[in-house]
PDB file of N, CA and C in Angstrom:
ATOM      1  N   UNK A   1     140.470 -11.092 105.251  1.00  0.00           N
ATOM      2  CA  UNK A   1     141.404 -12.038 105.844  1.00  0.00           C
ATOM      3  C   UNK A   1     141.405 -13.357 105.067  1.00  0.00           C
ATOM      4  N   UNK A   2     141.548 -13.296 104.044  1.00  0.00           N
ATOM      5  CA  UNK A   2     141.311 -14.191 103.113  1.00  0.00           C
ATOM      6  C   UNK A   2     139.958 -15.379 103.267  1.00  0.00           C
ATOM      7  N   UNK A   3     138.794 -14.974 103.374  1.00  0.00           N
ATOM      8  CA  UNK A   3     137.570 -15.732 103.443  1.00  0.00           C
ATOM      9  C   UNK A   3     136.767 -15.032 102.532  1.00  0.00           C
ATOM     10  N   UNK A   4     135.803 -15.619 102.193  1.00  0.00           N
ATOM     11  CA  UNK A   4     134.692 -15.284 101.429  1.00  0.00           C
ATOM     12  C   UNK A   4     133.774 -14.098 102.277  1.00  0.00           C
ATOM     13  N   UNK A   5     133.709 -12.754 101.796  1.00  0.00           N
ATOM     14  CA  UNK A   5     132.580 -11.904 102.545  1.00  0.00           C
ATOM     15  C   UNK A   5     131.072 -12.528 102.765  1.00  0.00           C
ATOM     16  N   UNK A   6     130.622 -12.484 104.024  1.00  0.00           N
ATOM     17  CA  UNK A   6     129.674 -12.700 104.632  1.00  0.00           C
ATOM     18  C   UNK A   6     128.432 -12.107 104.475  1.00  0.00           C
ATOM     19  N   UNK A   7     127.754 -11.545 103.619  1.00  0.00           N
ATOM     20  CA  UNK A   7     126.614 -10.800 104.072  1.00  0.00           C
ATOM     21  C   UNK A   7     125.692 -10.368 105.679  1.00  0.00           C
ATOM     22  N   UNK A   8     126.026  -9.615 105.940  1.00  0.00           N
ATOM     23  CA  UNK A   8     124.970  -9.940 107.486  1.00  0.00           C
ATOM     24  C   UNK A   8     124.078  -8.181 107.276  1.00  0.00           C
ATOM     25  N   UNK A   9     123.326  -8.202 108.079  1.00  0.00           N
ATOM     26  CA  UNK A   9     122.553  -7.170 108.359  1.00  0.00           C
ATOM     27  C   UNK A   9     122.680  -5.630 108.356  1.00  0.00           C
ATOM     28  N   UNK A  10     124.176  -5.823 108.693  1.00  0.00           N
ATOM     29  CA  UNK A  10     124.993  -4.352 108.803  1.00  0.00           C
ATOM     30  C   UNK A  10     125.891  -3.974 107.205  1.00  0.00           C
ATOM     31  N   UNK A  11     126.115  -5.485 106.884  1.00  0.00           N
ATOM     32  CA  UNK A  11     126.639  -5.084 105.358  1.00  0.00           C
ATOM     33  C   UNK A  11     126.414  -5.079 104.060  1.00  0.00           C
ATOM     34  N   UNK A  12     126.557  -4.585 103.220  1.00  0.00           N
ATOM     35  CA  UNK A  12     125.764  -4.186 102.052  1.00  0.00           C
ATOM     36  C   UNK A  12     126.547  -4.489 101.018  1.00  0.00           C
ATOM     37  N   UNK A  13     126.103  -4.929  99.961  1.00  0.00           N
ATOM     38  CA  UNK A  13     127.080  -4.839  99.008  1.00  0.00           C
ATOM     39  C   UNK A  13     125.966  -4.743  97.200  1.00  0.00           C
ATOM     40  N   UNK A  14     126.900  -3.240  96.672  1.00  0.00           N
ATOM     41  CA  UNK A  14     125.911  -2.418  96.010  1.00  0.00           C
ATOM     42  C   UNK A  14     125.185  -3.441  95.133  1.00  0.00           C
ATOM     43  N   UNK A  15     123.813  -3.388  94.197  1.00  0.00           N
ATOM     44  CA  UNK A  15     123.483  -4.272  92.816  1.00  0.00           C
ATOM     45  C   UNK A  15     124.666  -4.320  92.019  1.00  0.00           C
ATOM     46  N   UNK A  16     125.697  -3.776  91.389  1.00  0.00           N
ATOM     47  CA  UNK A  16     126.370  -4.150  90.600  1.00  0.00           C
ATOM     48  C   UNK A  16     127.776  -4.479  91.290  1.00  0.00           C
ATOM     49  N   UNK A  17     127.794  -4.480  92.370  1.00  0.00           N
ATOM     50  CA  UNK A  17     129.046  -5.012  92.882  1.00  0.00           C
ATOM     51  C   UNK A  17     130.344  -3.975  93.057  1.00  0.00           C
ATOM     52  N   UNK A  18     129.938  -3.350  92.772  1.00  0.00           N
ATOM     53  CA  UNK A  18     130.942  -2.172  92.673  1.00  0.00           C
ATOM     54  C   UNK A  18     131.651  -1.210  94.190  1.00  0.00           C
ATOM     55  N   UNK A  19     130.290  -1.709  95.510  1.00  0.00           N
ATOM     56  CA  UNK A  19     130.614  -0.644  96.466  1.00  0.00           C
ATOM     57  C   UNK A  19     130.233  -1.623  97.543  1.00  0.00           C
ATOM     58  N   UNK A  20     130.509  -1.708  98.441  1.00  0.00           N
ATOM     59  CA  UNK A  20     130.598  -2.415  99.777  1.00  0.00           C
ATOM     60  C   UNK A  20     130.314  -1.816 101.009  1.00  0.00           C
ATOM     61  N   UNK A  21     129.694  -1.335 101.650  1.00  0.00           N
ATOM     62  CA  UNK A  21     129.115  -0.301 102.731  1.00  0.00           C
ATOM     63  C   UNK A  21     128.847  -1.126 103.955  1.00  0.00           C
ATOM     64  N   UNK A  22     129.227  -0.888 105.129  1.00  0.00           N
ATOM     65  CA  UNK A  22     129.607  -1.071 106.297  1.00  0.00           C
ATOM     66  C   UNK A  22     128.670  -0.089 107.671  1.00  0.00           C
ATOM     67  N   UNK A  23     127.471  -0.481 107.550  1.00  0.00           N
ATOM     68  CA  UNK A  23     126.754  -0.003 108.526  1.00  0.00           C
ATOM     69  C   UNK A  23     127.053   0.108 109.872  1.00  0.00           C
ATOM     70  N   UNK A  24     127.308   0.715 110.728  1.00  0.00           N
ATOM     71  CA  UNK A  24     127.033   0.534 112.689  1.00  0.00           C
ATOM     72  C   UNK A  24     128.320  -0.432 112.465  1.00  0.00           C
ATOM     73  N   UNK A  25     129.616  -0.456 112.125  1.00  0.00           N
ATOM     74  CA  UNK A  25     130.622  -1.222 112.091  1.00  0.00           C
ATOM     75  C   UNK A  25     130.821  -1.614 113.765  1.00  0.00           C
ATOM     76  N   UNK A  26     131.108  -2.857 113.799  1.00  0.00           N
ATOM     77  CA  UNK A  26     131.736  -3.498 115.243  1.00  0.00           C
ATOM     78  C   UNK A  26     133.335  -3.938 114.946  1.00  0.00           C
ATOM     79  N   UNK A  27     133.554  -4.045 116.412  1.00  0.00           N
ATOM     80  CA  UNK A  27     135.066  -4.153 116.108  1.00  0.00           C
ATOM     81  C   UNK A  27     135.402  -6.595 115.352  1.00  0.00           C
ATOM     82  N   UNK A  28     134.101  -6.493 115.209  1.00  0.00           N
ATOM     83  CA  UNK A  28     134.573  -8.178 114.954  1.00  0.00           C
ATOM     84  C   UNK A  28     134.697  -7.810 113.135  1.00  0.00           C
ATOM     85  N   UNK A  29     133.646  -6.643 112.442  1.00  0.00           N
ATOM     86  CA  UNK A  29     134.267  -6.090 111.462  1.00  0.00           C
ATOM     87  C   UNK A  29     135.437  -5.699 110.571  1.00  0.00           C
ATOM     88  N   UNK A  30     136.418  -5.624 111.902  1.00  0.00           N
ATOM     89  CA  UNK A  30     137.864  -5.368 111.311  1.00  0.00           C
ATOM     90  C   UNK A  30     138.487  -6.278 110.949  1.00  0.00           C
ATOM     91  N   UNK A  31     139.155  -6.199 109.587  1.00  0.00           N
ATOM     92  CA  UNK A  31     140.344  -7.081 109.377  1.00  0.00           C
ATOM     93  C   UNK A  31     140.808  -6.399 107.819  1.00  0.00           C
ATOM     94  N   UNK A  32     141.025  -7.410 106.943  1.00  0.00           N
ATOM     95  CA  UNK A  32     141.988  -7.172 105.800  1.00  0.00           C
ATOM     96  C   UNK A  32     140.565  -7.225 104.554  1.00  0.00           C
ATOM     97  N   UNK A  33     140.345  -6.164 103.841  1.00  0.00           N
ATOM     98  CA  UNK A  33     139.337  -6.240 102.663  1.00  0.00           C
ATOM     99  C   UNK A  33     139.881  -6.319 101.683  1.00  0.00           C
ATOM    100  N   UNK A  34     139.866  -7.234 100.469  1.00  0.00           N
ATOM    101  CA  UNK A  34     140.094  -7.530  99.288  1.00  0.00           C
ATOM    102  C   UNK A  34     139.546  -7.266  98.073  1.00  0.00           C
ATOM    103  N   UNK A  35     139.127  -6.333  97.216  1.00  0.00           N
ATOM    104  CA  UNK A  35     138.207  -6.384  95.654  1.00  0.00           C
ATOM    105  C   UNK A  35     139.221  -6.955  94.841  1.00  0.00           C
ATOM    106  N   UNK A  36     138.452  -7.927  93.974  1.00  0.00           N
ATOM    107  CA  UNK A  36     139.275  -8.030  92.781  1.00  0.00           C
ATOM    108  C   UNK A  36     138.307  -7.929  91.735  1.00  0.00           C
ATOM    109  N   UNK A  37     138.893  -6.928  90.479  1.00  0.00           N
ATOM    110  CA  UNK A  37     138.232  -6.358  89.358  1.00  0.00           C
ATOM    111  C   UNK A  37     138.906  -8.041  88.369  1.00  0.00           C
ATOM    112  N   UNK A  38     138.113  -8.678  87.536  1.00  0.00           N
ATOM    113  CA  UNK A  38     138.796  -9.786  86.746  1.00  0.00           C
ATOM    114  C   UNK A  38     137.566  -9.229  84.836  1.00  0.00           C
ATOM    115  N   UNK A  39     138.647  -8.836  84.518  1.00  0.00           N
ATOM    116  CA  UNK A  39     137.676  -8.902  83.037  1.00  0.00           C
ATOM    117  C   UNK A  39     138.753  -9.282  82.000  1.00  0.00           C
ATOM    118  N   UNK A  40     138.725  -9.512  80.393  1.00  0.00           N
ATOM    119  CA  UNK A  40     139.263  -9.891  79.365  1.00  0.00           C
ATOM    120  C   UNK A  40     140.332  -9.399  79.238  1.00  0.00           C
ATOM    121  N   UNK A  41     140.730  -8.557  79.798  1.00  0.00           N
ATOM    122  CA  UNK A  41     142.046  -8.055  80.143  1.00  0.00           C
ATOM    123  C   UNK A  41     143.083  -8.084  80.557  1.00  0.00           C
ATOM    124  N   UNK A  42     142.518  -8.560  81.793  1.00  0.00           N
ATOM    125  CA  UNK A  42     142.977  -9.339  83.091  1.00  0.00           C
ATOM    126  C   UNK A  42     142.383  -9.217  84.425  1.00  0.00           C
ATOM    127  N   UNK A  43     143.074  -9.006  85.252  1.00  0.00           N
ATOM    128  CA  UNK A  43     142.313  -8.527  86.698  1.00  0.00           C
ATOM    129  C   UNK A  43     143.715  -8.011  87.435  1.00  0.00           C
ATOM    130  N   UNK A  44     142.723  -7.433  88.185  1.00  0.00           N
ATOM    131  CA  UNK A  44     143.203  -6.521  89.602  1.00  0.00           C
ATOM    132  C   UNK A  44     142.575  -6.946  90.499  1.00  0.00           C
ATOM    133  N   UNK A  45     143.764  -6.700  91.818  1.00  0.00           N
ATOM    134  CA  UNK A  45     143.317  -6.841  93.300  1.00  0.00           C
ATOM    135  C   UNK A  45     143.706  -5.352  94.208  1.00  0.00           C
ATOM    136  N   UNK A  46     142.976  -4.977  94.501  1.00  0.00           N
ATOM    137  CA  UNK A  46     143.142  -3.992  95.912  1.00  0.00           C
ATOM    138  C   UNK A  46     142.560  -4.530  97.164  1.00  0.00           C
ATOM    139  N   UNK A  47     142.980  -4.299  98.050  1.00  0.00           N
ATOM    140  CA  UNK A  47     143.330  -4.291  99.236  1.00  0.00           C
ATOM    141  C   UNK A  47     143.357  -3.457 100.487  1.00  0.00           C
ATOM    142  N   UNK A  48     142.346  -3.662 101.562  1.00  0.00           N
ATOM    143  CA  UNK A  48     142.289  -2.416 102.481  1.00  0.00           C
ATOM    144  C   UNK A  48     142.084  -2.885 103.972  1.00  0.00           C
ATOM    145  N   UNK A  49     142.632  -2.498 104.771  1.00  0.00           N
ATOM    146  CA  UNK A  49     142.966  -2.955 106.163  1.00  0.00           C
ATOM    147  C   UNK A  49     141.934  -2.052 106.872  1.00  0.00           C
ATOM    148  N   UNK A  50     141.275  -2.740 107.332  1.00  0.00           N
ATOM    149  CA  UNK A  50     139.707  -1.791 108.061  1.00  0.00           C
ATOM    150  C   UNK A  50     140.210  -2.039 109.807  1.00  0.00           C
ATOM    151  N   UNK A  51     140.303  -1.047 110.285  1.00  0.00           N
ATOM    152  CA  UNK A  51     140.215  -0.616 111.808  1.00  0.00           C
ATOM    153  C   UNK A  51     138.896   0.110 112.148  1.00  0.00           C
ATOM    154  N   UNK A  52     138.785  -0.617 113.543  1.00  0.00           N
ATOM    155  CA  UNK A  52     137.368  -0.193 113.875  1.00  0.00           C
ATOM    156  C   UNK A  52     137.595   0.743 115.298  1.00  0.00           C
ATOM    157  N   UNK A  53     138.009   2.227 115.733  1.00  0.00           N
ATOM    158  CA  UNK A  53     138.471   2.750 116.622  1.00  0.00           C
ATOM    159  C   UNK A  53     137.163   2.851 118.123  1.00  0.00           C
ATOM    160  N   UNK A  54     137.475   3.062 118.900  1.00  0.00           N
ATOM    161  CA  UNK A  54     136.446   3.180 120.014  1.00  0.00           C
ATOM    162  C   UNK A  54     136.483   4.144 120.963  1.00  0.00           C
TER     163      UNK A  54
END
């Protein structure tokens, strides 16, 4: 949702940055996820809308 990811207890994010893992997800979890790849090239953004069902 356009903020800086949070680290907390449930979330992970791999040593090289590459993978983002979402433990025991709660619904305050959900919203809009962003990666952006940036190298000499240029960069990319993807984008993923996380729902948390119950």
């Amino acid at each position: 949702d356009d903020k800086p990811l949070i680290l907390k207890s449930n979330i992970e994010l791999s040593p090289d940055q590459t993978q983002l893992k979402i433990h025991h997800s709660k619904l305050n979890d959900e919203g809009m996820y962003s990666c952006v790849a940036v190298n000499p090239a240029g960069n990319a953004t993807q984008k993923l809308q996380l729902y948390i069902g119950g």
